[in-house]
N, C-alpha and C. Protein backbone atom coordinates (compact mmCIF):
# COMPACT_ATOMS: atom_id res chain seq x y z
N UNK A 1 2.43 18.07 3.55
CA UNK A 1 3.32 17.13 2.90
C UNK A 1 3.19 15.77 3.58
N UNK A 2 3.37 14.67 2.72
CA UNK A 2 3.45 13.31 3.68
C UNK A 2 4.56 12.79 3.79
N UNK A 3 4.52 11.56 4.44
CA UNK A 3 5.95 10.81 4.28
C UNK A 3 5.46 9.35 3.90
N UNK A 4 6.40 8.80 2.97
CA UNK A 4 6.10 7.44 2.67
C UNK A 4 6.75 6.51 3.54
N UNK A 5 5.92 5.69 3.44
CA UNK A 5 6.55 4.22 4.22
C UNK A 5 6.48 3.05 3.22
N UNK A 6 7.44 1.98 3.74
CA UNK A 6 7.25 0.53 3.04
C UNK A 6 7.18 -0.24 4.19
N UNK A 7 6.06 -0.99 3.74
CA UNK A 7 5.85 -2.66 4.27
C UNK A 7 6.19 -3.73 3.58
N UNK A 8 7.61 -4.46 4.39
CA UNK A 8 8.47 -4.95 3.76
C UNK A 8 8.77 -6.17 4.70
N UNK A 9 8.99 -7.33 4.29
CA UNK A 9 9.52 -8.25 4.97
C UNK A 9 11.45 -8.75 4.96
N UNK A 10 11.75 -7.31 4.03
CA UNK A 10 13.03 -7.59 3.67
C UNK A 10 14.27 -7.95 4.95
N UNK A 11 13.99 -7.10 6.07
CA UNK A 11 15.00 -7.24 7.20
C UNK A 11 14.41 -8.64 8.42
N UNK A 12 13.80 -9.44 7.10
CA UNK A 12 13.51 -10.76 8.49
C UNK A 12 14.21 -11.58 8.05
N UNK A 13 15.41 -12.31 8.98
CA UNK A 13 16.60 -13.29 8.22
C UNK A 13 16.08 -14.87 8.12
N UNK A 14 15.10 -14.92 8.90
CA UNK A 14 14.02 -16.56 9.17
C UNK A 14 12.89 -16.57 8.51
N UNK A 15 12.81 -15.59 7.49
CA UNK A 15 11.76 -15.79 6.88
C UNK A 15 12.12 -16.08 5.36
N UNK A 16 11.47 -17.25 4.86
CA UNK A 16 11.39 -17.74 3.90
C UNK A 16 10.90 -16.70 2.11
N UNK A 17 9.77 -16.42 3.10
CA UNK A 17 8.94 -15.47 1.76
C UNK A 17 9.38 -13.95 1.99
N UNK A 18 10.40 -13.50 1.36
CA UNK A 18 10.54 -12.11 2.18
C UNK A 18 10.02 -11.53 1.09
N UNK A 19 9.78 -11.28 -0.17
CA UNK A 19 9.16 -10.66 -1.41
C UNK A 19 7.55 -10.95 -0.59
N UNK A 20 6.69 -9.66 -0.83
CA UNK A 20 5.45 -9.82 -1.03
C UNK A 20 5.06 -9.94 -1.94
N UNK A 21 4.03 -11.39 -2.41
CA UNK A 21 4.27 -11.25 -4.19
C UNK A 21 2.49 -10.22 -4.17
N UNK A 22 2.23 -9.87 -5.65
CA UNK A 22 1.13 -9.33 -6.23
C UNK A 22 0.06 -10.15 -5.65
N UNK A 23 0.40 -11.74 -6.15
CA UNK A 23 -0.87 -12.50 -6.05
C UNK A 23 -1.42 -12.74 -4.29
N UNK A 24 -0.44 -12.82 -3.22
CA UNK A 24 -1.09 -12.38 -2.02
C UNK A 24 -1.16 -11.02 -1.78
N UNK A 25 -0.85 -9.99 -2.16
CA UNK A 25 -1.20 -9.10 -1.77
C UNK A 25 -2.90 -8.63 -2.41
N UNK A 26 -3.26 -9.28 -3.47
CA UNK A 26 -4.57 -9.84 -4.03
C UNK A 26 -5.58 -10.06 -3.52
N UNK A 27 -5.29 -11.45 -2.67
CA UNK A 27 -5.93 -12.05 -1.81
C UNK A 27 -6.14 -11.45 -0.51
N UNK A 28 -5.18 -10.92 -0.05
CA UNK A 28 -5.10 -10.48 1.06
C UNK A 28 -6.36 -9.04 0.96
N UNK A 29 -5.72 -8.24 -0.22
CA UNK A 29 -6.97 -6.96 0.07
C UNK A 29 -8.25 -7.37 -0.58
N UNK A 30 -8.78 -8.31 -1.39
CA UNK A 30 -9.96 -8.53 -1.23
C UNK A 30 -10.76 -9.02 -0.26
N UNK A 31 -10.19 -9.43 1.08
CA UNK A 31 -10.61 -10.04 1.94
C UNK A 31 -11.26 -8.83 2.70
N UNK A 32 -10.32 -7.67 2.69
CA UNK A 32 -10.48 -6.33 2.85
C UNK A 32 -11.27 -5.70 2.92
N UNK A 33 -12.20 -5.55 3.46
CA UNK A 33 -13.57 -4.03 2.90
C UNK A 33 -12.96 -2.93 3.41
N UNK A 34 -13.23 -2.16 1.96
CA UNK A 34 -13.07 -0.63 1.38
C UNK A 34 -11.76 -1.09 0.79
N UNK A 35 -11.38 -1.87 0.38
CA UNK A 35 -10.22 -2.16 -0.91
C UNK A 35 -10.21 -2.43 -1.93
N UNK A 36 -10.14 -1.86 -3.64
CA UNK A 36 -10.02 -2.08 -4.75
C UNK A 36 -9.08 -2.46 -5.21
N UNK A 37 -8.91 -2.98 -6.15
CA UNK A 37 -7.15 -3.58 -7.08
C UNK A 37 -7.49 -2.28 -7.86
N UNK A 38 -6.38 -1.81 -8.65
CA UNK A 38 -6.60 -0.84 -9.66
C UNK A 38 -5.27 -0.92 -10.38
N UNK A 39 -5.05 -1.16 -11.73
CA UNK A 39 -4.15 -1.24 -12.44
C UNK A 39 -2.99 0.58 -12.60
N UNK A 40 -3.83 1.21 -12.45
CA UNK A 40 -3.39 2.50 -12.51
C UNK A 40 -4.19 3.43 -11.37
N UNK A 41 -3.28 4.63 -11.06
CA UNK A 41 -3.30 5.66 -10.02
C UNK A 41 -3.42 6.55 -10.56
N UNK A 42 -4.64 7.53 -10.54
CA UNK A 42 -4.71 9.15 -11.46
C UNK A 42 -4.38 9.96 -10.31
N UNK A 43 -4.30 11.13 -10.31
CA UNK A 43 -3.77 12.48 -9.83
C UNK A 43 -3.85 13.54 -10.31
N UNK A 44 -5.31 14.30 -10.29
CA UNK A 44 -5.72 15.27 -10.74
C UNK A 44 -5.44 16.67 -10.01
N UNK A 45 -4.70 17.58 -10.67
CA UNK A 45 -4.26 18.68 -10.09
C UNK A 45 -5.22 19.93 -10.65
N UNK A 46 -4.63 20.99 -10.40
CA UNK A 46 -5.68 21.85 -11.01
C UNK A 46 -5.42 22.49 -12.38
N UNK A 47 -4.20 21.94 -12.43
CA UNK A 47 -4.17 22.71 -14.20
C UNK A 47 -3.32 20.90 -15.24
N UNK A 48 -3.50 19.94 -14.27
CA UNK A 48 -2.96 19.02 -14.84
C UNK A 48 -3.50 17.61 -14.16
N UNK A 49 -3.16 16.66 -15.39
CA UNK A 49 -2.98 14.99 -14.78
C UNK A 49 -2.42 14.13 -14.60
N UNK A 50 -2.30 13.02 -14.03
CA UNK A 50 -1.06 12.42 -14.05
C UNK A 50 -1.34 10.68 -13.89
N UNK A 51 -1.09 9.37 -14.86
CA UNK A 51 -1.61 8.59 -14.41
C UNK A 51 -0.37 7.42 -14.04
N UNK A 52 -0.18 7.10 -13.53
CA UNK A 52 0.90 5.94 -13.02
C UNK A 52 0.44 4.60 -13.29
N UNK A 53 0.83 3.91 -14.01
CA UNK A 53 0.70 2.54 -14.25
C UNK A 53 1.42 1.65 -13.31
N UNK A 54 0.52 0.31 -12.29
CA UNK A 54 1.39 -0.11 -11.48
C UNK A 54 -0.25 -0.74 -11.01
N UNK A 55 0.82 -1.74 -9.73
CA UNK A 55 -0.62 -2.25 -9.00
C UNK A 55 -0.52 -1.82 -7.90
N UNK A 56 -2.11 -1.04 -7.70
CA UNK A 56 -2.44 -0.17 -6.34
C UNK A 56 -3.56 -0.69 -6.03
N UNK A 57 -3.77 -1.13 -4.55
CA UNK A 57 -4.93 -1.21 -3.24
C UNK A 57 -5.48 -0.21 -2.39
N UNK A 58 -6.74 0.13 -3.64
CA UNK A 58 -7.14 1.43 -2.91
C UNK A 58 -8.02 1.43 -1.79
N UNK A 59 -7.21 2.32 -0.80
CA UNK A 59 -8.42 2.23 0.34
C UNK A 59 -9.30 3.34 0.43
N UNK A 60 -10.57 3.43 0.27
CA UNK A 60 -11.56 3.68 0.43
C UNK A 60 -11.73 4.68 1.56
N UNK A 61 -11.54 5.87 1.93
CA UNK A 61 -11.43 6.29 3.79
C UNK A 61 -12.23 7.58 3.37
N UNK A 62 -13.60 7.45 4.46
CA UNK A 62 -14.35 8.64 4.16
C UNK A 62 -14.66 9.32 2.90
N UNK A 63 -14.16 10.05 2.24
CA UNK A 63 -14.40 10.49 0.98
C UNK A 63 -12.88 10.67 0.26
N UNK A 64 -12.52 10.11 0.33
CA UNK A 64 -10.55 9.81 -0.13
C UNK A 64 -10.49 8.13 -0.51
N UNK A 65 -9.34 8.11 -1.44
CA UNK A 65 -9.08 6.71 -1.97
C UNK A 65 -7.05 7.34 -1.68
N UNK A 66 -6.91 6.09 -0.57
CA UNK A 66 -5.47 6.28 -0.28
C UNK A 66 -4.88 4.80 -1.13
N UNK A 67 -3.81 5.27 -1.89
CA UNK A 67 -3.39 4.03 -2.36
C UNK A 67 -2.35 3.38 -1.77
N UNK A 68 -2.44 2.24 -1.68
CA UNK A 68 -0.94 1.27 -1.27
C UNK A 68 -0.35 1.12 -2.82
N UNK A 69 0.59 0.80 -2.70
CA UNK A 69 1.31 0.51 -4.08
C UNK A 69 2.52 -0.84 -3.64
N UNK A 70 2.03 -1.83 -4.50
CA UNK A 70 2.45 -2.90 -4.55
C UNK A 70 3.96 -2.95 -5.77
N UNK A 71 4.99 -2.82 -5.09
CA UNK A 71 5.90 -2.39 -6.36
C UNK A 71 7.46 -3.26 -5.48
N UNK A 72 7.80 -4.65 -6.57
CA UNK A 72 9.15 -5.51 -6.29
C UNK A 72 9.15 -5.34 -4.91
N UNK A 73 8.28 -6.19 -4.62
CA UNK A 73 7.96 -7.66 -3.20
C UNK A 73 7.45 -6.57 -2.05
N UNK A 74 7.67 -5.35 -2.08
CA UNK A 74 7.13 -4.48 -0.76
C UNK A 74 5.41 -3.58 -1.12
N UNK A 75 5.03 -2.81 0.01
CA UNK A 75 4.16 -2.13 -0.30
C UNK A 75 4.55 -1.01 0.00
N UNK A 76 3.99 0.17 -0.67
CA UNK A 76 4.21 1.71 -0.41
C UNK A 76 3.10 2.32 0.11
N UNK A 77 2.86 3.58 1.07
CA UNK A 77 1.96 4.31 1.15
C UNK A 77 2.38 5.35 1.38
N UNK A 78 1.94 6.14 1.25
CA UNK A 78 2.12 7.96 1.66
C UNK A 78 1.37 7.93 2.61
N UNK A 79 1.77 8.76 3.91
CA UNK A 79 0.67 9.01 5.12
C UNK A 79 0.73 10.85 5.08
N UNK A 80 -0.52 10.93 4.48
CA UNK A 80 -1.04 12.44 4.20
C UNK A 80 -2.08 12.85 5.66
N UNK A 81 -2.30 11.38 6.58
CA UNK A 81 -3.27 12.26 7.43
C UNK A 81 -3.45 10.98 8.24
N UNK A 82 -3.05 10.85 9.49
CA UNK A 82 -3.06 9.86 10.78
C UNK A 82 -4.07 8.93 10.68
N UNK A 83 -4.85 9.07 10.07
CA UNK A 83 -5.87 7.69 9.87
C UNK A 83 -5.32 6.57 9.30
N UNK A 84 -4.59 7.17 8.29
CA UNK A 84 -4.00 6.01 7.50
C UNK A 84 -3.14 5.34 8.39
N UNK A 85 -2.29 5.83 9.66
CA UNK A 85 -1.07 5.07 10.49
C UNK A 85 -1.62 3.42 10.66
N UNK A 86 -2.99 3.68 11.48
CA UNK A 86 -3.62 2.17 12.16
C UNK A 86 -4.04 1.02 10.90
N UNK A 87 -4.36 1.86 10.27
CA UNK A 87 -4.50 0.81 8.69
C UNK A 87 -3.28 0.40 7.94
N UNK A 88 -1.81 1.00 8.61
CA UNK A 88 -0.75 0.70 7.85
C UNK A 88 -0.71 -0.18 8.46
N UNK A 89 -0.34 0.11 9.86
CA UNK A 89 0.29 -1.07 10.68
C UNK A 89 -0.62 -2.03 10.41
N UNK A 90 -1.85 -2.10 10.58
CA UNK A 90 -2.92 -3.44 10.83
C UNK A 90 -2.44 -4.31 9.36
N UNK A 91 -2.17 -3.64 8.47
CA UNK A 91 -1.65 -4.60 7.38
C UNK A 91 -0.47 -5.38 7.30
N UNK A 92 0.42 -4.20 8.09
CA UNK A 92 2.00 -5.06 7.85
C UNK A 92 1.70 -6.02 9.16
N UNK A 93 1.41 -5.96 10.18
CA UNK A 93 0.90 -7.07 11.36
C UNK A 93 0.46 -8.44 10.28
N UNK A 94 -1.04 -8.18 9.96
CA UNK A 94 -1.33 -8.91 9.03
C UNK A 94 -0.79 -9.85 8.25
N UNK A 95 0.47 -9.17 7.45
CA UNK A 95 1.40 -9.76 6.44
C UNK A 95 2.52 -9.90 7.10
N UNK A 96 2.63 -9.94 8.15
CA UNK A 96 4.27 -10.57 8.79
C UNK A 96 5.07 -9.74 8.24
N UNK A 97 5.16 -8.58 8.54
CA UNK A 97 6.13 -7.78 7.24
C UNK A 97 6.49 -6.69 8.55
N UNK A 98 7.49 -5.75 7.88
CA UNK A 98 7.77 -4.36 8.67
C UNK A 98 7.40 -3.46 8.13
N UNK A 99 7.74 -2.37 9.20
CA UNK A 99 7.52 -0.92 8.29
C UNK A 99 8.81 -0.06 8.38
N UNK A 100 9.13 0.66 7.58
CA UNK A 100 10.05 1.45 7.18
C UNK A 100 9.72 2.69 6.23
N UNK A 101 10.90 3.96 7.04
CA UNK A 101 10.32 5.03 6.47
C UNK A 101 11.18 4.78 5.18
N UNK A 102 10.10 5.73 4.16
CA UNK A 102 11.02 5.51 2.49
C UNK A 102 10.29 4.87 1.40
């Protein structure tokens, strides 16, 4: 099972931009290698599918595509497996932002 986190700039009271908008979060992961934009998220199970419409930054890791999900000013990730931790943080560092479980 994982647990999700958000990278959020919501609990900074001196910061101006506390919404992460789409269009830097854009910029920001194309700068990125092993990051795609993708309008939608599939989820193939074994007797079913599932596709989520939304904007996701897929990362690329070994033979896995972990998505961030860019959804009203924060980012989301599921951490299914400790690799992903150093790539969370290195982003919210990145983006002046926090992390929070949820």
């Amino acid at each position: 099972m994982s647990q999700r986190f958000r990278i959020t700039r919501s609990f900074q009271e001196n910061n101006q931009d506390k919404a992460i908008s789409l269009e830097e979060c854009k910029r920001y992961f194309a700068s990125k290698p092993g990051f795609t934009y993708s309008p939608v998220f599939t989820v193939s199970g074994s007797s079913s599918t599932m596709t989520i419409d939304g904007d996701f930054f897929m990362w690329s890791f070994e033979e896995r595509s972990i998505p961030f999900r860019h959804y009203d000013g924060d980012l989301y990730v599921a951490v299914s497996n400790e690799e992903v931790i150093p790539k969370m943080i290195e982003i919210a560092s990145e983006l002046n932002a926090d992390i929070t479980e949820g």
